[in-house]
Protein backbone atom coordinates (compact mmCIF):
# COMPACT_ATOMS: atom_id res chain seq x y z
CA UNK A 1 40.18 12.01 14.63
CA UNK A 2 39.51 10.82 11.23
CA UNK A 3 38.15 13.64 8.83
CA UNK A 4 34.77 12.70 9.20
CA UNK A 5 34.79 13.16 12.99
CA UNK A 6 36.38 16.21 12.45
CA UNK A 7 34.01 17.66 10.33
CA UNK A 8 31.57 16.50 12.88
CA UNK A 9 33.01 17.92 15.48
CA UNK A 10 33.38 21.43 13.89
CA UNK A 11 29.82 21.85 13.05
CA UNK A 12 28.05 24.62 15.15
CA UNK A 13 25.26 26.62 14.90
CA UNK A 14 23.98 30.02 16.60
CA UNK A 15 20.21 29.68 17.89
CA UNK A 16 18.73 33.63 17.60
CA UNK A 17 15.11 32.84 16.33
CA UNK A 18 13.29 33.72 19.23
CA UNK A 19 13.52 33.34 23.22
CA UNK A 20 10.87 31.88 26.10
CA UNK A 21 10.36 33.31 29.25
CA UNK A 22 8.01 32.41 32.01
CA UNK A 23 5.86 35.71 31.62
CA UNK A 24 5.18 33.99 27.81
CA UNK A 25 3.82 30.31 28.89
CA UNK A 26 0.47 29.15 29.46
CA UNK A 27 0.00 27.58 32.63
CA UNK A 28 -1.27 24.56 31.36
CA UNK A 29 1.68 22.36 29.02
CA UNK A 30 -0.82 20.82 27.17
CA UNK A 31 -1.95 24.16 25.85
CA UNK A 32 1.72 25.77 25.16
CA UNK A 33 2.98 22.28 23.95
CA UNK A 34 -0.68 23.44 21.26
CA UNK A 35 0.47 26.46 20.62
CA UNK A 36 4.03 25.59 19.70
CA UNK A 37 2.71 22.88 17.61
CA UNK A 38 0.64 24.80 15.71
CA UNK A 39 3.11 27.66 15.13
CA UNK A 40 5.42 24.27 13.52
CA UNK A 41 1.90 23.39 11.37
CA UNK A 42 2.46 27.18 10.19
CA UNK A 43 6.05 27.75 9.32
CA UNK A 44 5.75 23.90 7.23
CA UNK A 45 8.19 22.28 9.63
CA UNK A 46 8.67 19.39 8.01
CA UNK A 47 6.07 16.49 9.84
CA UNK A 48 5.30 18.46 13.04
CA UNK A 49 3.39 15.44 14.91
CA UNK A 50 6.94 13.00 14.06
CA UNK A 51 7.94 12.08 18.03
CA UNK A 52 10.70 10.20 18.94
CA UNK A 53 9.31 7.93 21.84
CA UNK A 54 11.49 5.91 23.79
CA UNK A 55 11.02 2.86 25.65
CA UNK A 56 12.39 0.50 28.05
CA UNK A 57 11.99 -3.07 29.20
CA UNK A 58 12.04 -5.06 31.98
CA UNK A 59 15.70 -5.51 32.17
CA UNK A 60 16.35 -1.61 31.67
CA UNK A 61 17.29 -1.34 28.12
CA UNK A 62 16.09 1.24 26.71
CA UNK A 63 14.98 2.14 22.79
CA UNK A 64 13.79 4.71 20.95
CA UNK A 65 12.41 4.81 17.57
CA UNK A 66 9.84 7.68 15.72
CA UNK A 67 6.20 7.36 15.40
CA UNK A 68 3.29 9.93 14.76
CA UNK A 69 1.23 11.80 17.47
CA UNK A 70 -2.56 11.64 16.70
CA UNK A 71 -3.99 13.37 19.39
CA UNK A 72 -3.64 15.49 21.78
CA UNK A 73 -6.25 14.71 24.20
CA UNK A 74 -7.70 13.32 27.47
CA UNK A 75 -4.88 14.92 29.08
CA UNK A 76 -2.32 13.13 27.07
CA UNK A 77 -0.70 12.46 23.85
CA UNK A 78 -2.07 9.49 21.49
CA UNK A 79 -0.59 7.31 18.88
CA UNK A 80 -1.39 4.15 17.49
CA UNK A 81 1.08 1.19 16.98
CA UNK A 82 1.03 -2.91 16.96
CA UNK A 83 0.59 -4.16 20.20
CA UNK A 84 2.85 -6.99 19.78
CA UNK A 85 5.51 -5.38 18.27
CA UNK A 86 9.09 -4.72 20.68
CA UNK A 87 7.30 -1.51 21.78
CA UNK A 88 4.48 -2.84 22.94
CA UNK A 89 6.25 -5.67 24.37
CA UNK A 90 8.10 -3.05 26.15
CA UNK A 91 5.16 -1.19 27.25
CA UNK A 92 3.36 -4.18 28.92
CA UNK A 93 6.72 -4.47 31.01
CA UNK A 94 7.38 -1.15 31.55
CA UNK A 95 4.82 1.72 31.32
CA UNK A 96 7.03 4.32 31.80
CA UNK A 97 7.96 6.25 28.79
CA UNK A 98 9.29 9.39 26.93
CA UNK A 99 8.64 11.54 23.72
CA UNK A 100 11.11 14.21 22.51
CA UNK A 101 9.80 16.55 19.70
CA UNK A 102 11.60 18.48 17.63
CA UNK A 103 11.39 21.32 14.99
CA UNK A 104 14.46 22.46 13.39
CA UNK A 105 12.11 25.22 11.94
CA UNK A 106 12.08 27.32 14.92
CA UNK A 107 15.12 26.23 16.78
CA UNK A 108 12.33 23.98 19.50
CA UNK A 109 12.48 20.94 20.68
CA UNK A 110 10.06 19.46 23.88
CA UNK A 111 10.71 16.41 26.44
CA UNK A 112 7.97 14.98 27.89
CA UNK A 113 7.67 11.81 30.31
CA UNK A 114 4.65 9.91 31.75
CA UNK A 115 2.88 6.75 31.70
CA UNK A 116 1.87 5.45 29.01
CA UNK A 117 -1.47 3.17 28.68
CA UNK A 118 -4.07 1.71 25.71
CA UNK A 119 -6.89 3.60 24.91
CA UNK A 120 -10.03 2.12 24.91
CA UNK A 121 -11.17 -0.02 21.53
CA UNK A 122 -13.55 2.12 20.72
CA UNK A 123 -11.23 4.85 20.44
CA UNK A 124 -9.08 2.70 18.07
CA UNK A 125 -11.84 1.47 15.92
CA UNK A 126 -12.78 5.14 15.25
CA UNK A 127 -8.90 6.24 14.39
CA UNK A 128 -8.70 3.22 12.35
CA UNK A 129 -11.90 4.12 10.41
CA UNK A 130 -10.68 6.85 9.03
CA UNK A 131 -7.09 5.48 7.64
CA UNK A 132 -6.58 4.69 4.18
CA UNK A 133 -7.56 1.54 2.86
CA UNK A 134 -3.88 0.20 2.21
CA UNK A 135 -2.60 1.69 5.65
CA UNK A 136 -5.29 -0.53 6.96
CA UNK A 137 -4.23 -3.42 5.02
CA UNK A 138 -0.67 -2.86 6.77
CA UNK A 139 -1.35 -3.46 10.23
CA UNK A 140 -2.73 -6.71 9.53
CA UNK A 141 -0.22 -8.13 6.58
CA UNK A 142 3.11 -6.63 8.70
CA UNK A 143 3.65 -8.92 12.30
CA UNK A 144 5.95 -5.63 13.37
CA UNK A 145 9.50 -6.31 14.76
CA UNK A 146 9.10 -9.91 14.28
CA UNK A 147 12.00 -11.36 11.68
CA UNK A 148 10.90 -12.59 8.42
CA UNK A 149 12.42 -14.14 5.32
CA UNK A 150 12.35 -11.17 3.09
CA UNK A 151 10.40 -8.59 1.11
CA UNK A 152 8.59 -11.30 -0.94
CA UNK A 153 6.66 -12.29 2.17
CA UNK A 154 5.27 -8.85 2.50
CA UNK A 155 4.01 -8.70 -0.97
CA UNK A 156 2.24 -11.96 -0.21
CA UNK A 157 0.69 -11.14 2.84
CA UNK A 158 -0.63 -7.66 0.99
CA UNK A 159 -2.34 -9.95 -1.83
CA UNK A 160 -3.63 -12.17 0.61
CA UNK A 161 -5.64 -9.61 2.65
CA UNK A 162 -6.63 -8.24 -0.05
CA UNK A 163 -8.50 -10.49 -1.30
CA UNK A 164 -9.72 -11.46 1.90
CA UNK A 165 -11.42 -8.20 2.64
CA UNK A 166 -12.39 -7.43 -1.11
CA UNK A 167 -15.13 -5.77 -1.23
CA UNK A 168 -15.64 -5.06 2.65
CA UNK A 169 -14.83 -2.92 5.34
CA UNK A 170 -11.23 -3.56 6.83
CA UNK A 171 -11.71 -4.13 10.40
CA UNK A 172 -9.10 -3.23 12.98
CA UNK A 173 -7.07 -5.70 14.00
CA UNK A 174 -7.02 -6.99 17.36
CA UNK A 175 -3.17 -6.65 17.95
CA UNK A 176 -3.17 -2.61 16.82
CA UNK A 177 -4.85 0.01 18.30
CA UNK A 178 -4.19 3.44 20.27
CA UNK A 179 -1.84 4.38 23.51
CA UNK A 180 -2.03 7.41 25.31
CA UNK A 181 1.03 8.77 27.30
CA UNK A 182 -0.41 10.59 30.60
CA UNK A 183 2.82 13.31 30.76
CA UNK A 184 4.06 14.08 34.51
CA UNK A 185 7.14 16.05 33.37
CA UNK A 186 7.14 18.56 30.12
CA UNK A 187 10.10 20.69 28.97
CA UNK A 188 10.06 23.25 26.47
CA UNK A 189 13.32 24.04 25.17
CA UNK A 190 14.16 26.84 22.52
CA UNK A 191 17.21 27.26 20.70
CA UNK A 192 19.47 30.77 21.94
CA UNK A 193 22.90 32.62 21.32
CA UNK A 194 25.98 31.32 23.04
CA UNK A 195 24.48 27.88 23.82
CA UNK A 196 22.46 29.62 26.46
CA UNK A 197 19.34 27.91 25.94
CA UNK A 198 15.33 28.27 27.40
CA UNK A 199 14.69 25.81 29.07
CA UNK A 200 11.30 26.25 30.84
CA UNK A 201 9.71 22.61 32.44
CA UNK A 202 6.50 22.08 34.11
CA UNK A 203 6.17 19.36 36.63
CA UNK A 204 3.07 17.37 37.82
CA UNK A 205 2.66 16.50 41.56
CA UNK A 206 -0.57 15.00 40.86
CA UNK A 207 -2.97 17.62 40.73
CA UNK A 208 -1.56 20.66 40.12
CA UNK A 209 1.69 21.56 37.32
CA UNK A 210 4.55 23.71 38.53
CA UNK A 211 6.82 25.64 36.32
CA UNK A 212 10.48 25.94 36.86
CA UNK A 213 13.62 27.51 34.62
CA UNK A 214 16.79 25.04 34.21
CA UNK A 215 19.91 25.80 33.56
CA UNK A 216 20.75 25.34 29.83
């Protein structure tokens, strides 16, 4: 090993913050996944709602990247993104989807998979509303994951739809809007001594969620 692997592969730390049992969850995951949210919100983890969400296309590969939940509602978790960009390529071709959360804060992380699916424009329009007026600007001047010839064209693009909506509203753009992932699998994990992990997971047949403990 060179010494940067080493040092890598020396690094531990003990988990002893706090512990989860089954007698301590709420029966519904939407409402614990809430809870633990809001107890990140109150010890200032450091962006509580940052998710990694991973994807996969139609040929299998798989990729991950972070974005921001919005919402937690409808039975599901909501964020917004461009619809043409490789995620949303991705999407069309493959629904199926995770999210992993985590908050260093409390020694947490949770897993979640489902399906994920636009919500309606209406929805959108209203979450786009309320953005500020250059994060608005963004989703039209940046064609996501698409290659371009440098920073300069940005800039452009940024002057250019700016003066183009001077003076008005900023509309949404038809290529950005909302997704919701509908979760059939949820797994709360917390941080203990020895490596011997929580891990408490709720499964969804359908119509009703089951809770299970797994082995750490």
């Amino acid at each position: 090993m060179n010494n940067i692997s080493s040092d890598i592969a020396k690094m531990r730390r003990e988990y002893a913050l706090k512990t989860l049992l089954e007698s301590e969850v709420n029966a519904n995951p939407l409402i614990q996944f809430s809870l633990w949210l809001q107890e990140s919100i109150d010890a200032q983890a450091y962006e509580p709602n940052a998710m990694t969400l991973a994807t996969c296309d139609a040929k299998a590969q798989p990729s991950a990247r972070i974005v921001l939940l919005k919402a937690i509602e409808d039975g599901g978790f909501v964020f917004f993104s461009n619809y043409d960009s490789r995620k949303g390529q991705e999407i069309d071709a493959n629904p199926l989807a995770a999210l992993v959360f985590i908050w260093h804060e409390l020694e947490r992380q949770v897993r979640v998979e489902g399906c994920l699916e636009k919500i309606s424009a209406s929805e959108s329009d209203s979450y786009f509303k309320q953005r500020p007026e250059k994060s608005k600007l963004g989703a039209w001047v940046s064609p996501q994951s698409k290659t371009i010839a440098g920073r300069d064209f940005l800039e452009s693009q940024m002057q250019l739809y700016k003066d183009k909506f001077c003076g008005q509203e900023i509309p949404r753009p038809p290529h950005w809007g909302g997704y919701i992932l509908r979760p059939h699998k949820i797994e709360f994990w917390q941080g203990r001594s020895s490596r011997l992990h929580d891990r408490i997971e709720y499964a969804y047949d359908g119509s009703l969620w089951s809770i299970r403990r797994l082995a750490p």
